[in-house]
PDB file of N, CA and C in Angstrom:
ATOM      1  N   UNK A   1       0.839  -1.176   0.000  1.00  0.00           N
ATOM      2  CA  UNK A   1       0.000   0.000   0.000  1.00  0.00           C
ATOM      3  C   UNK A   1       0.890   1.248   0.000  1.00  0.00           C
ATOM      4  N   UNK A   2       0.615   2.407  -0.512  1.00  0.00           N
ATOM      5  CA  UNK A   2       1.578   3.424  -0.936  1.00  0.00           C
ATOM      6  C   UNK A   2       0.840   4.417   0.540  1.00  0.00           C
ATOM      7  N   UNK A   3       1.971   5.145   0.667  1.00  0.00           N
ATOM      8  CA  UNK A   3       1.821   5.972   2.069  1.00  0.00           C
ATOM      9  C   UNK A   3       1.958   7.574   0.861  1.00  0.00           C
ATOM     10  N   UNK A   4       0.701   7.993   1.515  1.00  0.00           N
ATOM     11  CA  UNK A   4       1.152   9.504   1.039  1.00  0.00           C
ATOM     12  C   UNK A   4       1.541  10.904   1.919  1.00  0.00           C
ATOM     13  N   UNK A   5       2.765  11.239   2.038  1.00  0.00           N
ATOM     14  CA  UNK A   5       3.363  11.761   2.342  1.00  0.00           C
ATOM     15  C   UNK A   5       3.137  13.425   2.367  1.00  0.00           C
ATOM     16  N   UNK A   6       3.565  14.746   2.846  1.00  0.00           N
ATOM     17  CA  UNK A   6       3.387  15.727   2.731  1.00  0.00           C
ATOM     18  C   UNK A   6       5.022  15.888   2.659  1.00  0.00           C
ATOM     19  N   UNK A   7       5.405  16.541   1.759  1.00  0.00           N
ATOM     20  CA  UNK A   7       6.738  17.379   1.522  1.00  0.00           C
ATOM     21  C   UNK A   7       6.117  19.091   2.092  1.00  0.00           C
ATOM     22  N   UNK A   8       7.390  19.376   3.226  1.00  0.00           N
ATOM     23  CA  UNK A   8       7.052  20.814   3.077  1.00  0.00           C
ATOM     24  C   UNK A   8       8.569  21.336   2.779  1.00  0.00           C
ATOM     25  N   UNK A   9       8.869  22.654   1.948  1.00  0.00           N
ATOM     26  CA  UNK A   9       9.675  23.202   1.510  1.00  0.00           C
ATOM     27  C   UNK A   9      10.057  24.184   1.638  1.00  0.00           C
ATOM     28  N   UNK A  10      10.835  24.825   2.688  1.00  0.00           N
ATOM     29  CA  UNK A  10      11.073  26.286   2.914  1.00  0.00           C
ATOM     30  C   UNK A  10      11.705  27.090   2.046  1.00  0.00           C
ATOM     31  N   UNK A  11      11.291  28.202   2.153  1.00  0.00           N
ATOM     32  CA  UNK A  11      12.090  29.129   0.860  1.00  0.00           C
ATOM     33  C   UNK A  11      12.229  30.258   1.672  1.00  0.00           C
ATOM     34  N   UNK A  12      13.552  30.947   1.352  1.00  0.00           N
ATOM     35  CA  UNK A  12      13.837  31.927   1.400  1.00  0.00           C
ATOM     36  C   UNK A  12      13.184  33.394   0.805  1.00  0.00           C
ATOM     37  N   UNK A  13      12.786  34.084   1.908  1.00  0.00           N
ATOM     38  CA  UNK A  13      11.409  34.740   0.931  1.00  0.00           C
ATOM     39  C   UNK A  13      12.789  36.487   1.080  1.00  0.00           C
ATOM     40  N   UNK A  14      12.842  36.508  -0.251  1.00  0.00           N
ATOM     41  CA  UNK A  14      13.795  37.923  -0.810  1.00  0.00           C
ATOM     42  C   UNK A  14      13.111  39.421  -1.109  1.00  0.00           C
ATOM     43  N   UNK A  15      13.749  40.023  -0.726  1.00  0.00           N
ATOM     44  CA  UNK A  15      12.973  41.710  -0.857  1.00  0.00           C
ATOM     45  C   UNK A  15      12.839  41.633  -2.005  1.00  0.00           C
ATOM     46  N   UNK A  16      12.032  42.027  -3.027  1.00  0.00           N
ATOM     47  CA  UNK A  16      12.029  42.681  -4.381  1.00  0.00           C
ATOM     48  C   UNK A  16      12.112  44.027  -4.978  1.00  0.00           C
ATOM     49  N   UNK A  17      11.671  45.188  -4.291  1.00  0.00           N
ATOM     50  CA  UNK A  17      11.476  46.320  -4.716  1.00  0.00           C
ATOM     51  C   UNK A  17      12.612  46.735  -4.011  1.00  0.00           C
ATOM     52  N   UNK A  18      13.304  47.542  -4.165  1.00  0.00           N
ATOM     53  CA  UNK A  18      14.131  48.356  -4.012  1.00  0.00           C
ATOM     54  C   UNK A  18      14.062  50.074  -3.693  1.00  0.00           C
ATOM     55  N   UNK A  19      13.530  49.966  -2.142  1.00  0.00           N
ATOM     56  CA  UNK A  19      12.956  51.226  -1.783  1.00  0.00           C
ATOM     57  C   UNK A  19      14.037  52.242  -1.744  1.00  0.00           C
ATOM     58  N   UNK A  20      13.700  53.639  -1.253  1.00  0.00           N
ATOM     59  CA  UNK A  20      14.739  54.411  -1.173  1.00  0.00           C
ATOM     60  C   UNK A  20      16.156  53.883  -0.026  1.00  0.00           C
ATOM     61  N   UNK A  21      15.199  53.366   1.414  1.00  0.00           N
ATOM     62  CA  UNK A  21      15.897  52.907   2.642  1.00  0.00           C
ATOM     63  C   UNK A  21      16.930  52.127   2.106  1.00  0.00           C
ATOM     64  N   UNK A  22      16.337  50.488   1.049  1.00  0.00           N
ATOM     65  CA  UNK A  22      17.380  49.907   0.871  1.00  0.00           C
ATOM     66  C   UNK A  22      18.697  50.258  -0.098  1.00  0.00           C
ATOM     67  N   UNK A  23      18.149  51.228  -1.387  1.00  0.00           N
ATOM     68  CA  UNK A  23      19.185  52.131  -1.782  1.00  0.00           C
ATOM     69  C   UNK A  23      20.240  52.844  -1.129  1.00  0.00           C
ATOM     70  N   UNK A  24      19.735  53.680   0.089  1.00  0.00           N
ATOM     71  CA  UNK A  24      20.575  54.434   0.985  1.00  0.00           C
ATOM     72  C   UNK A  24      21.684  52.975   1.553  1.00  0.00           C
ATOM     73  N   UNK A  25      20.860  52.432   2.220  1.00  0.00           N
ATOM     74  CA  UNK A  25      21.683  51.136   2.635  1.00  0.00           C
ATOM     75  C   UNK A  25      23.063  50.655   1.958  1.00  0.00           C
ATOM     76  N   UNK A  26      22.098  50.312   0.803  1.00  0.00           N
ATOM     77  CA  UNK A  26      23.453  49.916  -0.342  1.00  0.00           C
ATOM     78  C   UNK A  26      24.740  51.008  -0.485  1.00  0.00           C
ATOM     79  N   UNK A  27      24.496  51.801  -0.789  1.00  0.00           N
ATOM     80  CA  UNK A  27      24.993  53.093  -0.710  1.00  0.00           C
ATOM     81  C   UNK A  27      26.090  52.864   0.647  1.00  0.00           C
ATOM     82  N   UNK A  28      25.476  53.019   1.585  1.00  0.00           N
ATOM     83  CA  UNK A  28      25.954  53.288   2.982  1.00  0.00           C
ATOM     84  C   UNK A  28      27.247  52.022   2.703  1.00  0.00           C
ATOM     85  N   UNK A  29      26.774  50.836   2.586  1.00  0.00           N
ATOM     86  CA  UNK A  29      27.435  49.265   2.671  1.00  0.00           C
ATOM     87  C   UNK A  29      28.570  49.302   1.743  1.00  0.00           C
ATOM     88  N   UNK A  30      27.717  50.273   0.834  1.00  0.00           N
ATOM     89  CA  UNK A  30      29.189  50.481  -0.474  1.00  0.00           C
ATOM     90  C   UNK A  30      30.533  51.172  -0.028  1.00  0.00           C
ATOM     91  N   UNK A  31      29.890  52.163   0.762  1.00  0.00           N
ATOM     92  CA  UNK A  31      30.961  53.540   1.160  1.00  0.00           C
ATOM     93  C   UNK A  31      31.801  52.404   2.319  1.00  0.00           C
ATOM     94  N   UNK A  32      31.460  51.865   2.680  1.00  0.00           N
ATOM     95  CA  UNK A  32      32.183  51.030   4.282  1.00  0.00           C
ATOM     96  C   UNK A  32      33.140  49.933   3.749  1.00  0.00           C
ATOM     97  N   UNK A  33      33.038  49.682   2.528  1.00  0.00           N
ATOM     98  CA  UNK A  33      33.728  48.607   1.519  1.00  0.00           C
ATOM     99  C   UNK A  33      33.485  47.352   1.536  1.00  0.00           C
ATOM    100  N   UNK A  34      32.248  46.912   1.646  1.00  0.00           N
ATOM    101  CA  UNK A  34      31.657  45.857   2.272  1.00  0.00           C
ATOM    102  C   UNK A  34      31.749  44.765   0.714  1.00  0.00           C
ATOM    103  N   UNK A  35      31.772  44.186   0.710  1.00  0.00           N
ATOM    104  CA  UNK A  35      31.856  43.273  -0.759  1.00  0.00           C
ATOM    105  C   UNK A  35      30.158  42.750  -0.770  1.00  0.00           C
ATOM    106  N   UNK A  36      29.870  42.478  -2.068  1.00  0.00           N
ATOM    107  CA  UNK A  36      28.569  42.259  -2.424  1.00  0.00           C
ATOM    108  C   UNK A  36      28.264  40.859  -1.506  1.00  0.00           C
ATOM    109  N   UNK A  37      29.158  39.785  -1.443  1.00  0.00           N
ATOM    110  CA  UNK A  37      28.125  38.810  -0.463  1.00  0.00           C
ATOM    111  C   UNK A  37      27.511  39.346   0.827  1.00  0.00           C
ATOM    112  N   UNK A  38      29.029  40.368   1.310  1.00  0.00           N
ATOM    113  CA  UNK A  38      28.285  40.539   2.753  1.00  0.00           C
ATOM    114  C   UNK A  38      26.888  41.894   2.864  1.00  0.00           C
ATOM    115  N   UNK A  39      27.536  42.279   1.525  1.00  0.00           N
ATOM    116  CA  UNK A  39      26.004  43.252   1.342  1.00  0.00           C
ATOM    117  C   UNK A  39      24.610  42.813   1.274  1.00  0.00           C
ATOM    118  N   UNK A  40      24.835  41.481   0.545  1.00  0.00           N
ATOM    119  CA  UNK A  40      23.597  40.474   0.251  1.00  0.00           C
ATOM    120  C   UNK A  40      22.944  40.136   1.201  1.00  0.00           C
ATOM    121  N   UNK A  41      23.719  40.042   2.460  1.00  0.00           N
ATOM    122  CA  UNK A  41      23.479  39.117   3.380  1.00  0.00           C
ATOM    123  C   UNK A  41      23.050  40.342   4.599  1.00  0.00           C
ATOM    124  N   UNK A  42      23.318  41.404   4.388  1.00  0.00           N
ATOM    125  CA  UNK A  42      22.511  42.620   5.596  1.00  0.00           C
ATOM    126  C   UNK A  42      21.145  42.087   5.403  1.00  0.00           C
ATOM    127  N   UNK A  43      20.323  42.372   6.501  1.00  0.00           N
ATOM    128  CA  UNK A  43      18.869  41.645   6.996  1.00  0.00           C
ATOM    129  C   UNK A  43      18.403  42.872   5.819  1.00  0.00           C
ATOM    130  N   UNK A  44      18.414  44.255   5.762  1.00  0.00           N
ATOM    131  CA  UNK A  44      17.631  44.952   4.949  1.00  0.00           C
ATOM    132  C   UNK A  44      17.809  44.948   3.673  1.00  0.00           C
ATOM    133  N   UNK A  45      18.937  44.284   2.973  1.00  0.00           N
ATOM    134  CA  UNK A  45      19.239  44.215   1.359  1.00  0.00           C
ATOM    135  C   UNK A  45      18.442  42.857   1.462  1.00  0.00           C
ATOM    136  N   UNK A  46      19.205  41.899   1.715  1.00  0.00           N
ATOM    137  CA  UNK A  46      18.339  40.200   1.967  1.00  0.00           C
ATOM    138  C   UNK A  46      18.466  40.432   0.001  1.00  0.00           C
ATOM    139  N   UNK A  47      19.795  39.806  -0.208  1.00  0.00           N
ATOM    140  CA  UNK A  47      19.342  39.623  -2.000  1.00  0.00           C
ATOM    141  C   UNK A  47      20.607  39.095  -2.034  1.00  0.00           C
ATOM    142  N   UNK A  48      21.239  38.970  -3.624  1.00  0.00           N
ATOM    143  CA  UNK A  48      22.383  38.074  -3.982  1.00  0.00           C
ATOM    144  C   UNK A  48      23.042  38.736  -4.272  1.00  0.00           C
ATOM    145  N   UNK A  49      24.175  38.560  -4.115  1.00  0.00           N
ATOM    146  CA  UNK A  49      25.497  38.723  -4.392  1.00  0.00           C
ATOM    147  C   UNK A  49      25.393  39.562  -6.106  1.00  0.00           C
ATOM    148  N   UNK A  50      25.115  38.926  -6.772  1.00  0.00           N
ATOM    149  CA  UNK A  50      24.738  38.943  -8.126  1.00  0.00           C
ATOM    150  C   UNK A  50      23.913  40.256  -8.312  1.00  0.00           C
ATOM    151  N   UNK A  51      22.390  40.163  -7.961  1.00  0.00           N
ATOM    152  CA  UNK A  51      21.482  41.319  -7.458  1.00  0.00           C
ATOM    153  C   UNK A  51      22.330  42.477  -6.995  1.00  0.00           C
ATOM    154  N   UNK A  52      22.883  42.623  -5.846  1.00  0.00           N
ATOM    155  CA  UNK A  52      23.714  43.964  -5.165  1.00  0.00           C
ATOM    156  C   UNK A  52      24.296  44.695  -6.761  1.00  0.00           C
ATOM    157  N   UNK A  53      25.313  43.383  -7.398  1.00  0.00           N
ATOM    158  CA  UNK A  53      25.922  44.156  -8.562  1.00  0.00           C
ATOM    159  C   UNK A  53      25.002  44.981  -9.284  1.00  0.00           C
ATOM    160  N   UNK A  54      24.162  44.052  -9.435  1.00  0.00           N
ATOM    161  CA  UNK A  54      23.435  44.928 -10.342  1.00  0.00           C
ATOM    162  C   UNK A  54      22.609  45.895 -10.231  1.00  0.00           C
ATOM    163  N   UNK A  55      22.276  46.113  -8.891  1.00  0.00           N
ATOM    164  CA  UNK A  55      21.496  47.389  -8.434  1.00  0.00           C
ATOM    165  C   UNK A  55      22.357  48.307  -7.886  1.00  0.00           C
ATOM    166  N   UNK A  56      23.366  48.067  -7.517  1.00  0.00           N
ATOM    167  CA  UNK A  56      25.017  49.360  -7.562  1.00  0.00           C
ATOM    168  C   UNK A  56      24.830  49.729  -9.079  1.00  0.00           C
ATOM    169  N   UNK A  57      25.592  49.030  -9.935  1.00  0.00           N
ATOM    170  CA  UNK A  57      25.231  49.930 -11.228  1.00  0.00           C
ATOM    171  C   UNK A  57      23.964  50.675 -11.656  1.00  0.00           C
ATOM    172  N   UNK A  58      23.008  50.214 -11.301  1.00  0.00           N
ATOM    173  CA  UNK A  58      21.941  50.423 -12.005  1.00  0.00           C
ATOM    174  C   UNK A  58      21.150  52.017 -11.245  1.00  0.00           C
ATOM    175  N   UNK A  59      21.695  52.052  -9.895  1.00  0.00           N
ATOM    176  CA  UNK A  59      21.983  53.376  -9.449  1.00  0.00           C
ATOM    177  C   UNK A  59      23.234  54.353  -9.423  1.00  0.00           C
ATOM    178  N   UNK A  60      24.206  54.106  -9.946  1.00  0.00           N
ATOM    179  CA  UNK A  60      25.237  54.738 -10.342  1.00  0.00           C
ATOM    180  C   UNK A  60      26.528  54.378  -9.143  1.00  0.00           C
ATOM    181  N   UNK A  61      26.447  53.596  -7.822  1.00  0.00           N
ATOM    182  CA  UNK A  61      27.140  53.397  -7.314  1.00  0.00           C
ATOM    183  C   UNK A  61      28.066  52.441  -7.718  1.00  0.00           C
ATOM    184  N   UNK A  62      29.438  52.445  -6.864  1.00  0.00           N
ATOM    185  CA  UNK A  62      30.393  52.087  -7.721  1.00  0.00           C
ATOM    186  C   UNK A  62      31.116  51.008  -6.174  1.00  0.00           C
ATOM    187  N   UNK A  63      31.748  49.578  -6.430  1.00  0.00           N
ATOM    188  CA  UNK A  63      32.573  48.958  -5.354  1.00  0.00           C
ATOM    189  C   UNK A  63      33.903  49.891  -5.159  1.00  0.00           C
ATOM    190  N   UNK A  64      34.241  50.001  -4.395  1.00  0.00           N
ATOM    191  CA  UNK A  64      35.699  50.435  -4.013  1.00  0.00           C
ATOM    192  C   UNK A  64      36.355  49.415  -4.658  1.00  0.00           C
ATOM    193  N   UNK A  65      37.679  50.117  -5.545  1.00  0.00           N
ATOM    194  CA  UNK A  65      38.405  49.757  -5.917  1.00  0.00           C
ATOM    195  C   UNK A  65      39.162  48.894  -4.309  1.00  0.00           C
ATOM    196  N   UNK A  66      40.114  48.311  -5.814  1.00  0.00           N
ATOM    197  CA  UNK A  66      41.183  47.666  -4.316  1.00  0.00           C
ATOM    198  C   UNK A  66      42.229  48.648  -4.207  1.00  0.00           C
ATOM    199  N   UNK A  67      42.809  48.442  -3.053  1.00  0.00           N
ATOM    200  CA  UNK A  67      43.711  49.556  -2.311  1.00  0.00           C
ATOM    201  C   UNK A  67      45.179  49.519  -3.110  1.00  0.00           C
ATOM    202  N   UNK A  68      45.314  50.810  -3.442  1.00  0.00           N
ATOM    203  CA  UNK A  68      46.658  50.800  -4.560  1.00  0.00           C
ATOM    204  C   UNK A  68      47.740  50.113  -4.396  1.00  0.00           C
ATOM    205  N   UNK A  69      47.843  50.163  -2.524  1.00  0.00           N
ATOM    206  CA  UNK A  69      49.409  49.626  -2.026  1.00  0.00           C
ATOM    207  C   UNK A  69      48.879  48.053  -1.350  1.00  0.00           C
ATOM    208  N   UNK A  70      49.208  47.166  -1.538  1.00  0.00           N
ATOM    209  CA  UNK A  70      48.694  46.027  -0.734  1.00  0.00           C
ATOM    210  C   UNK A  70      49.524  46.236   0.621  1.00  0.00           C
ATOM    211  N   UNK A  71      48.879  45.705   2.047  1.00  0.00           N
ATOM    212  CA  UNK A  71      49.361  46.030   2.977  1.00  0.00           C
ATOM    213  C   UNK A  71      49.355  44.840   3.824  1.00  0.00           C
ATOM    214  N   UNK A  72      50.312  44.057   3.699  1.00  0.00           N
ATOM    215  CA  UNK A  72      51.024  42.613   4.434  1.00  0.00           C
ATOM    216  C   UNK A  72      50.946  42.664   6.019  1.00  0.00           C
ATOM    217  N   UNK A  73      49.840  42.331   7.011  1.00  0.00           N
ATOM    218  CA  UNK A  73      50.634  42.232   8.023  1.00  0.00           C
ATOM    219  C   UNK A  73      51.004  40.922   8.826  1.00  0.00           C
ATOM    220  N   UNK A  74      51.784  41.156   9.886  1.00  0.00           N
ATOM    221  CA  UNK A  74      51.540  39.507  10.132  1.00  0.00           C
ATOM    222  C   UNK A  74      50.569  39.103  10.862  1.00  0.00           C
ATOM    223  N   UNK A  75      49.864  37.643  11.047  1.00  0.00           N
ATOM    224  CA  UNK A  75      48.746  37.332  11.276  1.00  0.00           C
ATOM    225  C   UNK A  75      48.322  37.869  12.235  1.00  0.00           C
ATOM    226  N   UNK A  76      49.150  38.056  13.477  1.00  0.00           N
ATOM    227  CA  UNK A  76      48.607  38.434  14.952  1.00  0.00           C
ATOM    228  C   UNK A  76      47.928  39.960  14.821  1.00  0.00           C
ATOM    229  N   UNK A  77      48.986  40.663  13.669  1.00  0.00           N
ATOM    230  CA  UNK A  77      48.570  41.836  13.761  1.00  0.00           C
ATOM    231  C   UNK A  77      46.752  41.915  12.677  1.00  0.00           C
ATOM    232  N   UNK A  78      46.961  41.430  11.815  1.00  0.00           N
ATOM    233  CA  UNK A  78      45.796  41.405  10.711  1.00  0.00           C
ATOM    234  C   UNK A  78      44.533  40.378  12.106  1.00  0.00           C
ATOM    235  N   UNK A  79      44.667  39.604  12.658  1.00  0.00           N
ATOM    236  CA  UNK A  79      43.675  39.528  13.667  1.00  0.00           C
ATOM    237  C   UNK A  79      43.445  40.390  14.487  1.00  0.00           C
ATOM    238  N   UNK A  80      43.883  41.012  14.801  1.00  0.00           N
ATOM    239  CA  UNK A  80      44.007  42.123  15.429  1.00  0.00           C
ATOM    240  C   UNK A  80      43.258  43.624  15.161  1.00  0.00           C
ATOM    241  N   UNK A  81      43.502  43.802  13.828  1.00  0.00           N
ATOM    242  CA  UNK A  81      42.751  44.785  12.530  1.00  0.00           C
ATOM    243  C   UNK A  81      41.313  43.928  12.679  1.00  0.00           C
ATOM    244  N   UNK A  82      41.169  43.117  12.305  1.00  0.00           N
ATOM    245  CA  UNK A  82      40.271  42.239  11.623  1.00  0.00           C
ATOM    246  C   UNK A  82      39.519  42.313  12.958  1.00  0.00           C
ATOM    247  N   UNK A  83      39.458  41.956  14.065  1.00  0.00           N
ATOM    248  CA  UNK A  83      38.566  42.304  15.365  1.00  0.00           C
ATOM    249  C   UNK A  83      38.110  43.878  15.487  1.00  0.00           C
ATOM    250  N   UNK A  84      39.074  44.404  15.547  1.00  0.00           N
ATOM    251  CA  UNK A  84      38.344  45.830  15.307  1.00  0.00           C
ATOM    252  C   UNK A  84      37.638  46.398  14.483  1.00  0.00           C
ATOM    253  N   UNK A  85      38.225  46.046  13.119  1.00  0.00           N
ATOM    254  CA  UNK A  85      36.979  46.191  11.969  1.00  0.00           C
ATOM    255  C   UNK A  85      35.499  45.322  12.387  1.00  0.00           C
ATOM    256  N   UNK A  86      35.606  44.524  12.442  1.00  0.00           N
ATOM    257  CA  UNK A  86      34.318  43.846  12.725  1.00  0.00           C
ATOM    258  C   UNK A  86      33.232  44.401  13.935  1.00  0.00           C
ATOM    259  N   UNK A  87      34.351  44.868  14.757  1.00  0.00           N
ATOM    260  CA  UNK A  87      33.634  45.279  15.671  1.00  0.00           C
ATOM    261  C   UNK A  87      32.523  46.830  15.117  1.00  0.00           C
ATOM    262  N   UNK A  88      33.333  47.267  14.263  1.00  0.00           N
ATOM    263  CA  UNK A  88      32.621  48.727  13.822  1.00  0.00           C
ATOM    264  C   UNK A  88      32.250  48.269  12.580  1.00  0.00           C
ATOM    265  N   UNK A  89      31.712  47.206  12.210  1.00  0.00           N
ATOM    266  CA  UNK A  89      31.418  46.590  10.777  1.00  0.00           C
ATOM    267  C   UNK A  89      32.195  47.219   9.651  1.00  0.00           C
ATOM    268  N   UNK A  90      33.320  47.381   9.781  1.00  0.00           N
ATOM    269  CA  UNK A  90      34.338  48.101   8.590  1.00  0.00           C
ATOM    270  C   UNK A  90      34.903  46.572   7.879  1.00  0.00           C
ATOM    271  N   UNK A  91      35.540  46.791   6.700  1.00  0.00           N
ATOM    272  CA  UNK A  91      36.734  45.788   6.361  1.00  0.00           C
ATOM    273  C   UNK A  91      38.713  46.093   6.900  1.00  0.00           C
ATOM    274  N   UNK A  92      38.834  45.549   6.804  1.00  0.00           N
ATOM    275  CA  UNK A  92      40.374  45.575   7.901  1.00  0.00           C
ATOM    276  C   UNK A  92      40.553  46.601   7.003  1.00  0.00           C
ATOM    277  N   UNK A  93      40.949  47.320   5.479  1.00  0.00           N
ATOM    278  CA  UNK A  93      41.227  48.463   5.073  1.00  0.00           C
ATOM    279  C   UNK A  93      40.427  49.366   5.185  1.00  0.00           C
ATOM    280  N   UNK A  94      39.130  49.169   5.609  1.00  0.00           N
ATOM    281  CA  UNK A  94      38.759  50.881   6.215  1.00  0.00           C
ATOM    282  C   UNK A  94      38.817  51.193   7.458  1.00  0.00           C
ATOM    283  N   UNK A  95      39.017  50.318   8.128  1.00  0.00           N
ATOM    284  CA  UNK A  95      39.469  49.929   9.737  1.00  0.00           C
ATOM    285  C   UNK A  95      40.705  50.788  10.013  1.00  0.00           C
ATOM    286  N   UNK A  96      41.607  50.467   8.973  1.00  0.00           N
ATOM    287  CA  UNK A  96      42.928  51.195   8.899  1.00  0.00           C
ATOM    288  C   UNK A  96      43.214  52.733   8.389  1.00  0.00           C
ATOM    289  N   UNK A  97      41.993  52.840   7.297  1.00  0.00           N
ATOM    290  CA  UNK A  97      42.175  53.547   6.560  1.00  0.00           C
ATOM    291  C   UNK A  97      41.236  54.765   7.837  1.00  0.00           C
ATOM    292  N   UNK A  98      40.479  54.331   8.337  1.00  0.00           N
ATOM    293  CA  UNK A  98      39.827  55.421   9.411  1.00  0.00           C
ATOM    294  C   UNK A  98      41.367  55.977  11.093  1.00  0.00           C
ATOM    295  N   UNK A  99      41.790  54.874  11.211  1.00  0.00           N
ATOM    296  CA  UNK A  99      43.322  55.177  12.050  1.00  0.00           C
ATOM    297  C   UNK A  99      43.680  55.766  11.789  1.00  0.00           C
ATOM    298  N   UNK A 100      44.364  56.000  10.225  1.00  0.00           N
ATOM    299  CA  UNK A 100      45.166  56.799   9.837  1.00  0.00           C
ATOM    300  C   UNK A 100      44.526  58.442  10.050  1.00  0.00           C
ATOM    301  N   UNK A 101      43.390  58.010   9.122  1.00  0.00           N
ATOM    302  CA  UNK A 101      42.787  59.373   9.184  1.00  0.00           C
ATOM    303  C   UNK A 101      42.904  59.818  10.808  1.00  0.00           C
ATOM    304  N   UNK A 102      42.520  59.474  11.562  1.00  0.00           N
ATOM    305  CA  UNK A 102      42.463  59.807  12.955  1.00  0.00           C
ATOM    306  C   UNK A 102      43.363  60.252  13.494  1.00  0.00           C
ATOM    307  N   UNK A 103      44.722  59.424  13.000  1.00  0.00           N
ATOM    308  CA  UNK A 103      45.863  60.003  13.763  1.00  0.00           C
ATOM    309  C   UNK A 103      46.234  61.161  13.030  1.00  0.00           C
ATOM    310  N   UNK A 104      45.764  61.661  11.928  1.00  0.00           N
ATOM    311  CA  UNK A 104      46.218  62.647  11.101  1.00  0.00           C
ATOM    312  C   UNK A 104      45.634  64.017  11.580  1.00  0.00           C
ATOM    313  N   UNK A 105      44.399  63.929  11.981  1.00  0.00           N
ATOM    314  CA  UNK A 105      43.827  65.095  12.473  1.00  0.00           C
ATOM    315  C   UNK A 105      44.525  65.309  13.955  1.00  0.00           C
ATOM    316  N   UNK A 106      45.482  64.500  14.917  1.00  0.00           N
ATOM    317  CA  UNK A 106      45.903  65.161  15.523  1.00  0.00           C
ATOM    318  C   UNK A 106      47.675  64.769  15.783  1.00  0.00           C
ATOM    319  N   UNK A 107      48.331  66.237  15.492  1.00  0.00           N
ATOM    320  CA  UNK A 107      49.279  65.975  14.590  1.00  0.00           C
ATOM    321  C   UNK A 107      50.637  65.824  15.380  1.00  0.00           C
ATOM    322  N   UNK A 108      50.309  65.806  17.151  1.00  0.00           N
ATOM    323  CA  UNK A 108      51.542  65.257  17.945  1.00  0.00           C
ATOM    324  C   UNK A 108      51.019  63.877  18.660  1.00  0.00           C
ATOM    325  N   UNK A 109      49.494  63.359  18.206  1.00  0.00           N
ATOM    326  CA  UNK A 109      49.420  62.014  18.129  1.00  0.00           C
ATOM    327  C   UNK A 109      50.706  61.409  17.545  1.00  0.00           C
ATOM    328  N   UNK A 110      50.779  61.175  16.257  1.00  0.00           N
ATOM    329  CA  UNK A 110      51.633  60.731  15.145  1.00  0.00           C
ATOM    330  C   UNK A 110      53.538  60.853  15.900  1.00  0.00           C
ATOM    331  N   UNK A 111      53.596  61.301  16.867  1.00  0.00           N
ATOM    332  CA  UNK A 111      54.807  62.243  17.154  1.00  0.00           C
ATOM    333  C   UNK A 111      54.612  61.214  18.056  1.00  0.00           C
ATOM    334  N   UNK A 112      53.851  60.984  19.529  1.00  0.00           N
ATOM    335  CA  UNK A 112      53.323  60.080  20.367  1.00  0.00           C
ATOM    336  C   UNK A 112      53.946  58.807  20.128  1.00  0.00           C
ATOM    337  N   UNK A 113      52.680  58.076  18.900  1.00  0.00           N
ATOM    338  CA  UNK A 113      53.058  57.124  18.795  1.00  0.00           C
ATOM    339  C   UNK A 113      54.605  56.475  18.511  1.00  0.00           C
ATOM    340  N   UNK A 114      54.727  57.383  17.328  1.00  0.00           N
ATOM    341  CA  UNK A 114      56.197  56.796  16.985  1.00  0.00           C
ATOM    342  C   UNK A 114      57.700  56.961  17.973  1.00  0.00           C
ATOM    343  N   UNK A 115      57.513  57.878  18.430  1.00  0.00           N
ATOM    344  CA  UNK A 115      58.663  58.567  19.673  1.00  0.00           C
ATOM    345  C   UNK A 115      58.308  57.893  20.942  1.00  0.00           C
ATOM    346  N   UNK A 116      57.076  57.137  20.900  1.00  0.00           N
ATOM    347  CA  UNK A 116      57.359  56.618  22.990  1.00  0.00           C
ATOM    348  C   UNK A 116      58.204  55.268  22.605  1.00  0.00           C
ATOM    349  N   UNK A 117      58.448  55.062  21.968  1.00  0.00           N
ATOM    350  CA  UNK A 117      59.989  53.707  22.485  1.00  0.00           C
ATOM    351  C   UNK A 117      61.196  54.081  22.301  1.00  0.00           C
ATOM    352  N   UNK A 118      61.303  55.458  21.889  1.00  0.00           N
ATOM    353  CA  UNK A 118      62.428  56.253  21.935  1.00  0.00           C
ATOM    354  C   UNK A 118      63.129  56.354  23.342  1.00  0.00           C
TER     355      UNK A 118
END
């Protein structure tokens, strides 16, 4: 005798319209250097990898290039970056790239740092 069964199938249910909020969003996710999976994957975009691309172009926004100078550190230190970025949802180069800026606006910081093991 045949048993009949119920299949149930969850689906991932995806934003479709593309309001102003999630534009700004994108926008916002773009400026922070966020790469399209992890853009995909913010609760308010909720779309693909694929999708992000194409709704960056399709509003004129653009990915950050990659960073002119590649910047090697060693692991302890790049974990190190990499916790703090995360912590302020940055990527380890805007993580860095916001330090710098920081130490630049104050200009015997920079003097500080480098001169106390003097």
């Amino acid at each position: 005798m045949r048993e009949d069964k119920a299949v149930t199938i969850e689906t991932e249910i995806r934003k479709s319209r593309w309001t102003g909020e999630r534009i700004a969003r994108l926008g916002f996710l773009l400026g922070l250097g966020w790469d399209a999976k992890r853009i995909a994957d913010d609760p308010l975009i909720a779309s693909t990898p694929n999708n992000v691309h194409r709704q960056a172009q399709r509003f004129g926004l653009a990915f950050r290039a990659a960073a002119a100078v590649g910047l090697r550190l060693p692991p302890e230190a790049a974990s190190l970056y990499d916790a703090a970025a995360a912590k302020r949802s940055l990527t380890r180069e805007a993580m860095i790239r916001l330090l710098v800026l920081t130490v630049a606006e104050e200009p015997t910081l920079l003097d500080n740092i480098l001169d106390d093991g003097e």
